[in-house]
Protein backbone atom coordinates (compact mmCIF):
# COMPACT_ATOMS: atom_id res chain seq x y z
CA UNK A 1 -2.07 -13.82 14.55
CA UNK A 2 -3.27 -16.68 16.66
CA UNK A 3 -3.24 -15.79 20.62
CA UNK A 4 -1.00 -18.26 22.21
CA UNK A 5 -3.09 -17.35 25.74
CA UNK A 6 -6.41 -18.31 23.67
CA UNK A 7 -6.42 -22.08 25.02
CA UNK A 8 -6.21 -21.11 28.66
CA UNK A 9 -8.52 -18.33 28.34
CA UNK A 10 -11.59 -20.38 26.32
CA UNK A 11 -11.41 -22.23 29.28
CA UNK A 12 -12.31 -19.76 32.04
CA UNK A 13 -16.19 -18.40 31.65
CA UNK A 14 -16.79 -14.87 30.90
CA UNK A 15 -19.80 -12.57 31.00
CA UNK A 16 -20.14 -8.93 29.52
CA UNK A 17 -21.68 -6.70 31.95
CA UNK A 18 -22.74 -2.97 31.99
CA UNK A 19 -23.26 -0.47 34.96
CA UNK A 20 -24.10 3.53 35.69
CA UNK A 21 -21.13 4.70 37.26
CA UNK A 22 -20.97 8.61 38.05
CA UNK A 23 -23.29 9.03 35.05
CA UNK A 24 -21.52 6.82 32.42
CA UNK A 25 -22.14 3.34 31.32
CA UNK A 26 -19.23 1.06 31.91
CA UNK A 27 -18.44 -1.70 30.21
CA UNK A 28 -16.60 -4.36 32.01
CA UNK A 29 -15.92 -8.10 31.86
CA UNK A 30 -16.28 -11.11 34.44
CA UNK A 31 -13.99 -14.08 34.31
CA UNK A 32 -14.46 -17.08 36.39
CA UNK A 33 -17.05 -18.65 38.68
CA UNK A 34 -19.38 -16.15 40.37
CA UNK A 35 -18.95 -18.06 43.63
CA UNK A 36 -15.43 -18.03 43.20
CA UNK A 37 -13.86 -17.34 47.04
CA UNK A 38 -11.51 -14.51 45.41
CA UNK A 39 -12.35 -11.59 43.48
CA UNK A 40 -9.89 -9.15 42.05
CA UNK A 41 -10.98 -5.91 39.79
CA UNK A 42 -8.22 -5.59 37.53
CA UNK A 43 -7.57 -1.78 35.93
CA UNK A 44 -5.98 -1.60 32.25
CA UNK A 45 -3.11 0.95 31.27
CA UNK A 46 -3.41 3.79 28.78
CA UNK A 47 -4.50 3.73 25.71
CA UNK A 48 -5.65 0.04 26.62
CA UNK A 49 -9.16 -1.69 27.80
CA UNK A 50 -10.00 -5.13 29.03
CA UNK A 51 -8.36 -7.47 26.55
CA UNK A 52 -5.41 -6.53 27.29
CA UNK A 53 -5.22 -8.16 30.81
CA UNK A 54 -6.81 -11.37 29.12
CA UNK A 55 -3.21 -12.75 29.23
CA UNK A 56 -3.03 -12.64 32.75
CA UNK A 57 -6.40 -13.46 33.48
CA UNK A 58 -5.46 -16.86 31.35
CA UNK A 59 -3.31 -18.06 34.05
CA UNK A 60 -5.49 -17.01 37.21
CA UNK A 61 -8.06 -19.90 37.04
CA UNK A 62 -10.28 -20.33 40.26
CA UNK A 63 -10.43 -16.23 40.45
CA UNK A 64 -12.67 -14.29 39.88
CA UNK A 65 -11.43 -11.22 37.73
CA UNK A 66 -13.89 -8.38 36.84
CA UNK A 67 -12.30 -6.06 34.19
CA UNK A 68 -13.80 -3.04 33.28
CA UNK A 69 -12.69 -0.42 30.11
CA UNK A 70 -11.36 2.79 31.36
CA UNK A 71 -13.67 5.74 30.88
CA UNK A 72 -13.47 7.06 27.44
CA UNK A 73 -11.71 4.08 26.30
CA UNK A 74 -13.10 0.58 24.83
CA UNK A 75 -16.18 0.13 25.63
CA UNK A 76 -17.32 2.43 28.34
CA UNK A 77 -18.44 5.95 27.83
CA UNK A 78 -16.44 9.37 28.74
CA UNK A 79 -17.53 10.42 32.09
CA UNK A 80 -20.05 13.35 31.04
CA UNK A 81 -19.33 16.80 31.81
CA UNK A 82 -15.77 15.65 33.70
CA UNK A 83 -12.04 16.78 32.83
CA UNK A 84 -10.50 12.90 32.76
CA UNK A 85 -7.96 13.68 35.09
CA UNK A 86 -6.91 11.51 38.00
CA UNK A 87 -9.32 12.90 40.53
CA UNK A 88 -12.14 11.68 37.96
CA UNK A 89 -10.88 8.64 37.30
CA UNK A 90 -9.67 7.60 40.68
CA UNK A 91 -13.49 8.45 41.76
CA UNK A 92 -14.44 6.51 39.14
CA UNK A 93 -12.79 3.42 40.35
CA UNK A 94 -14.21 3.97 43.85
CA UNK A 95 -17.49 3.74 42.88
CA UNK A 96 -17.43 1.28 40.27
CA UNK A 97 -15.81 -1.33 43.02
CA UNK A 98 -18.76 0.28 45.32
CA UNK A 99 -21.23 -0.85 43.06
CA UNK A 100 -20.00 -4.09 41.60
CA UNK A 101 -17.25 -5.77 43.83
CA UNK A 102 -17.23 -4.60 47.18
CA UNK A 103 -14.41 -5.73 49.17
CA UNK A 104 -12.74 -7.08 45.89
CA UNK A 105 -8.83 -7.08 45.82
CA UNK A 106 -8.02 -3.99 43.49
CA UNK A 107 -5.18 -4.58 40.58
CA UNK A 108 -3.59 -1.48 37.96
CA UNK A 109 -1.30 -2.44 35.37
CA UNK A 110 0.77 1.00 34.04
CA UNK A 111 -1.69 3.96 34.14
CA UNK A 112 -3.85 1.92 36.32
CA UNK A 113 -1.05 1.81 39.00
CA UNK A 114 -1.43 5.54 39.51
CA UNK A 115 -5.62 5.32 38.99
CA UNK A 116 -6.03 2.43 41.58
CA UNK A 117 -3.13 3.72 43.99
CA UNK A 118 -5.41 7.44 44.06
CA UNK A 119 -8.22 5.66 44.93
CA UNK A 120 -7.13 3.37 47.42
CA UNK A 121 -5.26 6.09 49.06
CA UNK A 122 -8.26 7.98 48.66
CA UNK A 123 -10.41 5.67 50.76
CA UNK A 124 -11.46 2.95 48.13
CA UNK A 125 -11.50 -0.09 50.56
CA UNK A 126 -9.71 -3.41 49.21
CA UNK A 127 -8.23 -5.71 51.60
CA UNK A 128 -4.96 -6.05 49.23
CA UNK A 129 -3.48 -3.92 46.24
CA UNK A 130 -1.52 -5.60 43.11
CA UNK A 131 0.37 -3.39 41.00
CA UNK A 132 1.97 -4.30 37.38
CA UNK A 133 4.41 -2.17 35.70
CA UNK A 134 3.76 0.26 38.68
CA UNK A 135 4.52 3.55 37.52
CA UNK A 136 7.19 3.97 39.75
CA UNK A 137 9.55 7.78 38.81
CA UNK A 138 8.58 10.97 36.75
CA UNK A 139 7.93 8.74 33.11
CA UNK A 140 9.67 12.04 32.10
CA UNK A 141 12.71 10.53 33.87
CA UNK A 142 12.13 7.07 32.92
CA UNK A 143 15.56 5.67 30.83
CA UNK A 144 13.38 6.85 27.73
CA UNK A 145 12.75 10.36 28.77
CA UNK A 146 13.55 12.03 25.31
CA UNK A 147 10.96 9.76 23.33
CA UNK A 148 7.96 10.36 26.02
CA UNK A 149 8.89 13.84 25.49
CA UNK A 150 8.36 13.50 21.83
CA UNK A 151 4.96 11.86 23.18
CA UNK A 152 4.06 14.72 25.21
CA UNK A 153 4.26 16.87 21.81
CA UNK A 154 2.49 13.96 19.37
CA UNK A 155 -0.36 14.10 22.07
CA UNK A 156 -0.40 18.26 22.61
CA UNK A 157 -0.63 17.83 18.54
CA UNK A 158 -3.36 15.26 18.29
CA UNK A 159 -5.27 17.95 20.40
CA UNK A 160 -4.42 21.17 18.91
CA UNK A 161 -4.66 20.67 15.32
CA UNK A 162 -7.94 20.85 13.23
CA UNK A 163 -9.98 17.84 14.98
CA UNK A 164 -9.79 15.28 11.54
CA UNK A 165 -6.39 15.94 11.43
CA UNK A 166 -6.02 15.50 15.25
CA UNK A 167 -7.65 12.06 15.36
CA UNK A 168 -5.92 11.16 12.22
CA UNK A 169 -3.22 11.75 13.84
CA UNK A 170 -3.34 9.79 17.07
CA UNK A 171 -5.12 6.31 15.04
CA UNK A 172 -1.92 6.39 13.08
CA UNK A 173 -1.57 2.92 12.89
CA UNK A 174 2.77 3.60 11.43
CA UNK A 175 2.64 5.47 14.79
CA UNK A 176 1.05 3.16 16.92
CA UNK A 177 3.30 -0.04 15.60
CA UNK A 178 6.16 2.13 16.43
CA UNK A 179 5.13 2.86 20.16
CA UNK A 180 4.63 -1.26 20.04
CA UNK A 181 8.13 -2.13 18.67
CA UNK A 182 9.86 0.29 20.90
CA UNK A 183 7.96 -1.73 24.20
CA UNK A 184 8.13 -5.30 22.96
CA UNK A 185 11.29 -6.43 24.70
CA UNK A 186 10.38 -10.55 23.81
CA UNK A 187 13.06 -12.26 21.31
CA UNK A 188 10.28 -14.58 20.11
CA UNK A 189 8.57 -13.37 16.73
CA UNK A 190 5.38 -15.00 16.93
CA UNK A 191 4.58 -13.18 20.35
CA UNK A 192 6.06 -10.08 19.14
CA UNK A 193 3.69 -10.42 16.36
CA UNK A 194 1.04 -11.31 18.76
CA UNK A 195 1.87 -8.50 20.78
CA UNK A 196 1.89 -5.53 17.66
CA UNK A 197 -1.68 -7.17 16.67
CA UNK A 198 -2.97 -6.86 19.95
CA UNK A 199 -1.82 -2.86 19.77
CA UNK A 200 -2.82 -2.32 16.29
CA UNK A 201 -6.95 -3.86 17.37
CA UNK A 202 -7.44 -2.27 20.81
CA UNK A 203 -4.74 0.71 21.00
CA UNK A 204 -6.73 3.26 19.01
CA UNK A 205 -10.48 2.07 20.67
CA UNK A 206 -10.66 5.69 22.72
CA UNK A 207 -13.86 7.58 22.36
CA UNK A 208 -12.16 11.07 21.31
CA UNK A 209 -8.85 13.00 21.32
CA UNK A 210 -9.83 15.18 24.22
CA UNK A 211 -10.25 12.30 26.33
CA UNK A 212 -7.17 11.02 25.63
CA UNK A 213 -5.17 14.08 25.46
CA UNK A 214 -6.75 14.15 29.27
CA UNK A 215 -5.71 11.15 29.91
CA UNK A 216 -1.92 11.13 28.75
CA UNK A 217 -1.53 14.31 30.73
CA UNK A 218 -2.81 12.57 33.72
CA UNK A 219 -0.26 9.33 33.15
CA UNK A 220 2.80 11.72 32.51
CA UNK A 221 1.98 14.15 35.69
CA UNK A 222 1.80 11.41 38.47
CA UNK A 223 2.78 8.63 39.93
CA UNK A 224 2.43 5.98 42.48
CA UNK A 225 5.12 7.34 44.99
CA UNK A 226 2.56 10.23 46.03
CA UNK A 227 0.20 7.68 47.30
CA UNK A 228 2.74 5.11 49.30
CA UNK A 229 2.57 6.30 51.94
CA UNK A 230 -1.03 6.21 52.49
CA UNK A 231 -2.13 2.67 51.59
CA UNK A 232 -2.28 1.04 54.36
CA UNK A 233 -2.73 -2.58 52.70
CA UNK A 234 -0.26 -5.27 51.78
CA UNK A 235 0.84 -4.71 48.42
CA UNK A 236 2.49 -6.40 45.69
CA UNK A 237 4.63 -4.38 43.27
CA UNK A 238 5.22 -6.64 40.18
CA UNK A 239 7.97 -5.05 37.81
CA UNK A 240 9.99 -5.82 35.08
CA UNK A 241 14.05 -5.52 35.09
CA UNK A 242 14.00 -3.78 31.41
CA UNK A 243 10.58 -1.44 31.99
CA UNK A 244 12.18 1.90 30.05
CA UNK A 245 9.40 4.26 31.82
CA UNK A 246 10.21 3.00 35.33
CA UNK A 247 13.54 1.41 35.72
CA UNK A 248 13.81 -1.40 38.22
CA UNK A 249 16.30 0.95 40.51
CA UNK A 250 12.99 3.41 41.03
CA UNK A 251 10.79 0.25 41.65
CA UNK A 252 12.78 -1.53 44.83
CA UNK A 253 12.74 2.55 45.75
CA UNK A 254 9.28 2.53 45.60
CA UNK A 255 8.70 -0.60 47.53
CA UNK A 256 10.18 0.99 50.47
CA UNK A 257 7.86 3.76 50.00
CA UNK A 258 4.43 1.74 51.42
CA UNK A 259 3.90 0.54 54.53
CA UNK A 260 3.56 -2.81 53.73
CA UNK A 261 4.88 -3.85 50.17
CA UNK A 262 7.03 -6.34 48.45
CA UNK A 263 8.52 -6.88 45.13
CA UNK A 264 8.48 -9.65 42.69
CA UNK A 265 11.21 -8.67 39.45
CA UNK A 266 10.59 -10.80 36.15
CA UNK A 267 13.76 -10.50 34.16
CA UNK A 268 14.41 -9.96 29.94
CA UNK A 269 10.93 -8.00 29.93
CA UNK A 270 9.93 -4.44 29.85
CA UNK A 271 6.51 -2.81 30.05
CA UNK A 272 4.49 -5.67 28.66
CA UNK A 273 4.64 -8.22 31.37
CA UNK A 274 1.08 -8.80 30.58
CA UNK A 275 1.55 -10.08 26.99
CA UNK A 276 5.13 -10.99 27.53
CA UNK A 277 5.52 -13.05 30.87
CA UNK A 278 1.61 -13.27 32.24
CA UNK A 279 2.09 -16.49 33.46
CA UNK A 280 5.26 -14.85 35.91
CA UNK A 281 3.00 -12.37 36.80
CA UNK A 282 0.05 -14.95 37.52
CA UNK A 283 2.28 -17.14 39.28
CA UNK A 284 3.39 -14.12 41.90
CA UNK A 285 -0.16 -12.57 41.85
CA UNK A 286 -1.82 -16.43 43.05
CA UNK A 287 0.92 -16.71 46.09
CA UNK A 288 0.26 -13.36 47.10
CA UNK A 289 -3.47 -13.79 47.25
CA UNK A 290 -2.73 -17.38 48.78
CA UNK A 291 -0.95 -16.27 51.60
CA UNK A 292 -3.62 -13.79 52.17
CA UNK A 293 -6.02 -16.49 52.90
CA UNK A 294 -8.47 -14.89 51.08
């Protein structure tokens, strides 16, 4: 399926870069100018890696992204020796802006809400924080609670049975174009197509089950409201009016949560605002920075 984002993105330069991070090699991606006056290290949701924020990254020309897989996911190595739970990966994301983008303006879409939230609140220093799809409530109490409770079992499966089986299990690709059709909220065919495709190529790109069974129980255990309260730094909350794991009444509550926040809803979308409505997203993301100044 064609990318209808290909156009925009072909025209922004990008570099594949590697670095040691707490013993791993990451993988992650520049986009844009080196000298560029803005940089912003953008953090992919679960089960995800880089590409998926190419969307977004499409409509932020003149900033400099860096985008970096997830460890144990895409491209970048498990973290050796390390339960992948949100104390791991939030360290993770401290050093890895430590060592590549200091001062960079820090962005999580979905499960990287809660990892960049830990780690600013944990002392990762970023003069501004941009959440996507912030994971917002409990996903347990999210409007779809009964089918991520059917996840919590498909996952506790994938990990307990005999490991072929396991992993055989969690690649399903039936499975996987089900979790897609049941998040595409888009009336258009050709970007719901786009959108499966994208899922079917990069949603099964995890380095084992363990990992990922790590890493589910991490996304379904917090969420951003524990950290509010401690980030000090203006922060845009970006959410959409038909998310079924956070519901828009949980996000303006979480807004009120931080210090310094505000919210920008993008209506008729759910959880993929970054395949679905990136150029929304960009759009809010650009005058936030902009009125930064930075």
């Amino acid at each position: 399926m064609p990318n209808p984002y290909a156009p925009l993105l072909a025209a922004i330069p990008v570099a594949r870069r590697e670095a040691e991070i707490l013993g791993s090699t990451t993988a992650y991606w520049i986009y844009g100018d080196d000298a560029a006056a803005t940089t912003v290290v953008a953090v992919h949701g679960f089960r995800g890696e880089h590409h998926g924020l190419e969307p977004v990254v499409a409509h932020l020309p003149g900033i400099r992204v860096i985008s970096p897989d997830l460890p144990g996911f895409g491209e970048t190595a498990p973290l050796p020796g390390r339960t992948h739970d949100l104390d791991a990966y939030a360290e993770w994301l401290r050093a890895f802006v430590e060592s590549e983008a200091p001062g960079a303006i820090v962005l999580g879409h979905s499960f990287g809400s809660i990892v960049a939230s830990a780690a600013v609140a944990g002392g990762l220093a970023t003069p501004r924080l941009i959440l996507v799809n912030p994971i917002g409530a409990p996903a347990l109490e999210g409007p779809r609670g009964v089918l991520t409770r059917l996840a919590v079992f498909y996952y506790l499966a994938g990990a307990r049975l005999p490991r072929p089986l396991g992993d055989a299990l969690l690649r399903n690709g039936v499975i996987v174009r089900v979790m897609s059709i049941a998040m595409a909220k888009t009336r258009d065919p050709d970007l719901r197509r786009f959108v499966h495709e994208q899922h079917d190529t990069y949603f099964s790109r995890f380095a084992d089950r363990d990992v990922l069974h790590d890493a589910f129980v991490t996304s379904v255990s917090h969420d951003v409201r524990e950290f509010a309260p401690r980030i000090a730094q203006r922060t845009l909350l970006i959410a959409a009016d038909k998310d079924d794991i956070t519901p828009i009444e949980a996000e303006r509550h979480l807004a009120t949560l931080f210090p310094d926040a505000e919210l920008v809803e993008i209506p008729n979308v759910g959880h993929l605002i970054h395949y679905e409505t990136p150029a929304a997203a960009a759009s809010a993301i650009r005058t936030f920075l902009d009125d930064a100044n930075v």
